[in-house]
C-alpha atoms as a PDB file:
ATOM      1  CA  UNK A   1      -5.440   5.935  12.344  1.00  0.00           C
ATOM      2  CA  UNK A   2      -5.769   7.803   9.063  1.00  0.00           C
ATOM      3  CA  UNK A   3      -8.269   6.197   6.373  1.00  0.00           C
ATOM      4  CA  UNK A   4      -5.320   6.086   3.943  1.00  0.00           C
ATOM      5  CA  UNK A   5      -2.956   4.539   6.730  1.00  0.00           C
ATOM      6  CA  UNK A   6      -5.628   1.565   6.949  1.00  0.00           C
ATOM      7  CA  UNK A   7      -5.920   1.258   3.499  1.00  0.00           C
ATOM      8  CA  UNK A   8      -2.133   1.253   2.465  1.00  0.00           C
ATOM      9  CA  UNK A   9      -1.988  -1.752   5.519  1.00  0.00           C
ATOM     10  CA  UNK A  10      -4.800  -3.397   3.974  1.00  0.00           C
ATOM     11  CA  UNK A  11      -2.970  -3.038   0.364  1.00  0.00           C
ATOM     12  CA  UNK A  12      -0.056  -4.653   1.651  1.00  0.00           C
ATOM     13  CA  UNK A  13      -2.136  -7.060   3.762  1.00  0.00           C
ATOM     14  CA  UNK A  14      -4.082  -7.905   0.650  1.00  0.00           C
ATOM     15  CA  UNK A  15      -0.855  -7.900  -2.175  1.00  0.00           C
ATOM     16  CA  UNK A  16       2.474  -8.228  -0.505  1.00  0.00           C
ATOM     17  CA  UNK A  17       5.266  -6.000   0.044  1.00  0.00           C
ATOM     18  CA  UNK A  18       5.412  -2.699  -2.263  1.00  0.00           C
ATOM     19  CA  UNK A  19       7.119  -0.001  -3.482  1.00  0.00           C
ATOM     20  CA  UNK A  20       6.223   3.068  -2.084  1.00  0.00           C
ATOM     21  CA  UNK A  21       5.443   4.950  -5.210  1.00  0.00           C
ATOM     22  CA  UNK A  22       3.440   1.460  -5.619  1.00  0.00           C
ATOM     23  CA  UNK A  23       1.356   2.686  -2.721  1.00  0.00           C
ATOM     24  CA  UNK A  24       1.359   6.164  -3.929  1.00  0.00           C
ATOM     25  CA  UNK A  25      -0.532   5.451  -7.153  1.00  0.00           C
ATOM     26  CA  UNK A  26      -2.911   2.803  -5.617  1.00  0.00           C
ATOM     27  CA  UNK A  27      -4.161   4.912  -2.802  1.00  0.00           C
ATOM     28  CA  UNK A  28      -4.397   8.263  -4.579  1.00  0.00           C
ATOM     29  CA  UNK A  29      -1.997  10.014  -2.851  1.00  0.00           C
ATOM     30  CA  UNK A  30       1.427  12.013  -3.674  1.00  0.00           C
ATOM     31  CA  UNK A  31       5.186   9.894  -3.552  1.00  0.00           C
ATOM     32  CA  UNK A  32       6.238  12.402  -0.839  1.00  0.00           C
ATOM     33  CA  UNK A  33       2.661  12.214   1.426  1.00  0.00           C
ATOM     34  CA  UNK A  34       3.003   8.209   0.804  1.00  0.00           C
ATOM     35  CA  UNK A  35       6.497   8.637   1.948  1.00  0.00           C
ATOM     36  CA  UNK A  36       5.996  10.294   5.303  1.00  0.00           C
ATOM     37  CA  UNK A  37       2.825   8.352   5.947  1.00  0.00           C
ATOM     38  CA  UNK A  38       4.959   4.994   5.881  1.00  0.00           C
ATOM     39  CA  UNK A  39       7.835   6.448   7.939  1.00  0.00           C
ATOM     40  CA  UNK A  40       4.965   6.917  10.844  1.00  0.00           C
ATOM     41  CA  UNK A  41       3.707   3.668  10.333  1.00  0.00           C
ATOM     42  CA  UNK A  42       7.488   2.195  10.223  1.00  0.00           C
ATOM     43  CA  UNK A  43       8.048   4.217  14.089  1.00  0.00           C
ATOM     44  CA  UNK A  44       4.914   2.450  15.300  1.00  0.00           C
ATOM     45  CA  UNK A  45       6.069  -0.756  13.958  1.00  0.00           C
ATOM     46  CA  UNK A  46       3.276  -1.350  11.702  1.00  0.00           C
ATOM     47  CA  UNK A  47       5.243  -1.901   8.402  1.00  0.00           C
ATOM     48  CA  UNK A  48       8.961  -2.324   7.851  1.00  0.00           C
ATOM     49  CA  UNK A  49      11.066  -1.440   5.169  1.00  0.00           C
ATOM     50  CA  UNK A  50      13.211  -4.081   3.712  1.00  0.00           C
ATOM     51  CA  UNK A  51      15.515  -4.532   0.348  1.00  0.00           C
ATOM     52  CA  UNK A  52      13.778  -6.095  -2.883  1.00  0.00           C
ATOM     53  CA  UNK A  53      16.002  -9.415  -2.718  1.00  0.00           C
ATOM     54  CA  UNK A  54      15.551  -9.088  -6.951  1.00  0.00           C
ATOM     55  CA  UNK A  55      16.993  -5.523  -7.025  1.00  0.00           C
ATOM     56  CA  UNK A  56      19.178  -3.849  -4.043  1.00  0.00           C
ATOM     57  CA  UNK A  57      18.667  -0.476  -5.499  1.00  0.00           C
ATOM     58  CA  UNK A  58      14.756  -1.072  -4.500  1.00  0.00           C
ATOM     59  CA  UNK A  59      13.329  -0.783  -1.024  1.00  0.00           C
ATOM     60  CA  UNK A  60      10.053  -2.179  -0.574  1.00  0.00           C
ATOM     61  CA  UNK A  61       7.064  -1.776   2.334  1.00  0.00           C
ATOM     62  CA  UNK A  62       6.083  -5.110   4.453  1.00  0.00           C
ATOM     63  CA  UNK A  63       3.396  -5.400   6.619  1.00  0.00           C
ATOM     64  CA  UNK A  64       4.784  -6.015   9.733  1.00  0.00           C
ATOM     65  CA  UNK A  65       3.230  -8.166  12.804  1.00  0.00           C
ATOM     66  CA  UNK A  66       1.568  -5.615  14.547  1.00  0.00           C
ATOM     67  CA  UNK A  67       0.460  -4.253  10.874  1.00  0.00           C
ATOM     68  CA  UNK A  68      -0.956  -7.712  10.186  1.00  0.00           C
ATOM     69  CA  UNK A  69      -2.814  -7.830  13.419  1.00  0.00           C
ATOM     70  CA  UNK A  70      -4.373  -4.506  13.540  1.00  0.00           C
ATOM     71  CA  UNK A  71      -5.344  -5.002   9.668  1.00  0.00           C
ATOM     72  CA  UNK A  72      -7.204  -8.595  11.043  1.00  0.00           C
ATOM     73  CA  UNK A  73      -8.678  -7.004  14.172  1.00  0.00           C
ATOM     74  CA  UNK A  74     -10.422  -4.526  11.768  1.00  0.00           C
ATOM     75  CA  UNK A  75     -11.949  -7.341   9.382  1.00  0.00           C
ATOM     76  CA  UNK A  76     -13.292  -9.365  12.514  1.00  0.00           C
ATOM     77  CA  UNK A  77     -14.656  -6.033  14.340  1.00  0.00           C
ATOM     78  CA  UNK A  78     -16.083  -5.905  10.522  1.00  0.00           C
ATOM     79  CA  UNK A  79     -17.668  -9.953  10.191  1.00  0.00           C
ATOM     80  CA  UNK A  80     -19.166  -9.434  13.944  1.00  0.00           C
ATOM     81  CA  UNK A  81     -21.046  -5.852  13.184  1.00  0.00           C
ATOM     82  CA  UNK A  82     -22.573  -7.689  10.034  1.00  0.00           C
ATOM     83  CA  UNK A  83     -23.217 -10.706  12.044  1.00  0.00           C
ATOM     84  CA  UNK A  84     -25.492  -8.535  14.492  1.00  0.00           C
ATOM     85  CA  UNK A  85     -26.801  -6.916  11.647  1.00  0.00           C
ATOM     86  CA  UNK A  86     -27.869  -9.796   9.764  1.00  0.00           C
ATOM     87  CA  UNK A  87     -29.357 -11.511  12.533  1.00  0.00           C
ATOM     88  CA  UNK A  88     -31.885  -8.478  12.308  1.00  0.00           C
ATOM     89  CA  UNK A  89     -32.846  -9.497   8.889  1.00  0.00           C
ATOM     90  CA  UNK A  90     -35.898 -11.163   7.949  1.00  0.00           C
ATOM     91  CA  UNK A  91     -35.523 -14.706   6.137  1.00  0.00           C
ATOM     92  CA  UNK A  92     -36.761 -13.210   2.483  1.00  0.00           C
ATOM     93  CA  UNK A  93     -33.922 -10.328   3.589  1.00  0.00           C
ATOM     94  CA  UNK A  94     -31.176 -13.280   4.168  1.00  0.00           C
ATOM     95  CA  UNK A  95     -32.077 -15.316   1.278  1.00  0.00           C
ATOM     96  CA  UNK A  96     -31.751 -12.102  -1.068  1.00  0.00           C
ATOM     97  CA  UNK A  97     -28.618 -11.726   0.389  1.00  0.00           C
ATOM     98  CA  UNK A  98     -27.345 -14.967   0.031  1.00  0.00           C
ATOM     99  CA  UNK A  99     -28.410 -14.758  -3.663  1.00  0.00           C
ATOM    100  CA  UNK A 100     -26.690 -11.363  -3.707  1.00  0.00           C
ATOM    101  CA  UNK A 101     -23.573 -13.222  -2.538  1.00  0.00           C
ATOM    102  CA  UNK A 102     -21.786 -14.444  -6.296  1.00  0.00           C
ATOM    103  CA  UNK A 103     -23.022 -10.712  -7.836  1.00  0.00           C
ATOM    104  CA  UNK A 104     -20.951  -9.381  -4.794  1.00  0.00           C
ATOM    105  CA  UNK A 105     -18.271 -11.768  -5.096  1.00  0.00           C
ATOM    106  CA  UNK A 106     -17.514 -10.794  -8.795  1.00  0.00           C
ATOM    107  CA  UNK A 107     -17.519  -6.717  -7.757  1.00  0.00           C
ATOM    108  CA  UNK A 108     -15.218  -7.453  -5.692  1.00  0.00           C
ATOM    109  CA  UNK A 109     -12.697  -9.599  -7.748  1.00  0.00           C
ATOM    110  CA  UNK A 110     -13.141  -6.692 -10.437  1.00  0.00           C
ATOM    111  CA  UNK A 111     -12.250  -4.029  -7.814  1.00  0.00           C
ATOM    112  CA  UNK A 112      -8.492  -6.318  -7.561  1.00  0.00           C
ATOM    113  CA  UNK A 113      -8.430  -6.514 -11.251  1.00  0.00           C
ATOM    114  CA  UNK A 114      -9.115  -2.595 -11.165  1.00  0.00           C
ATOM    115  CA  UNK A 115      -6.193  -2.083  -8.360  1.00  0.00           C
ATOM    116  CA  UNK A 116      -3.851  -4.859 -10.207  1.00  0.00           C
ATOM    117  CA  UNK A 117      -4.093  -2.005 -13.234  1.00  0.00           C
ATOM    118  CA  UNK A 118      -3.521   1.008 -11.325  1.00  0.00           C
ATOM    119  CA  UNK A 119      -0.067  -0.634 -10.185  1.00  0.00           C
ATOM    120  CA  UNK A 120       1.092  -1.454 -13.688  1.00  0.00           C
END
């Protein structure tokens, strides 16, 4: 799988259903590429395509089962390499990390504020 085909399932995973010009914008990539990237997914039944129930003339992208799954198998294989890695740590190492942990915490909920502005 592409890096921008894990991405756009972990956009959806993360915000919902979207437009595809939506994805387009947030993942850096052209309407058309977007386009053809999420009719491959659709074929192996990692998103579907469905009507926005607040406008018909709008189709949007949903993450579907197998989408969902693959996006979680990725964030476990993810929590279990840092698990092994961390166990290699030395106690100072951990603490520092643990301390590290509301720094981190706030990079990342500016990173969604960041994305939440690129969609607008």
């Amino acid at each position: 799988m592409s890096i921008t085909s894990a991405a756009t399932l972990a956009t959806l995973h993360r915000s919902g259903p979207r437009r595809i010009t939506d994805l387009a914008a947030i993942e850096g990539v052209t309407q058309p590429a977007m386009t053809v990237l999420v009719r491959v997914m659709e074929e192996s039944g990692l998103v579907e395509r469905r009507g926005d129930a607040s406008d018909k003339r709008v189709t949007l992208v949903w993450l579907a089962e197998a989408g969902e799954s693959y996006v979680q198998t990725r964030r476990q294989a993810g929590v279990d390499a840092f698990a092994r890695l961390i166990d290699e740590l030395a106690d100072d190492e951990v603490e520092a990390l643990v301390a590290a942990l509301p720094a981190l915490a706030h990079l990342a909920e500016l990173e969604n504020q960041d994305r939440e502005g690129q969609k607008r």
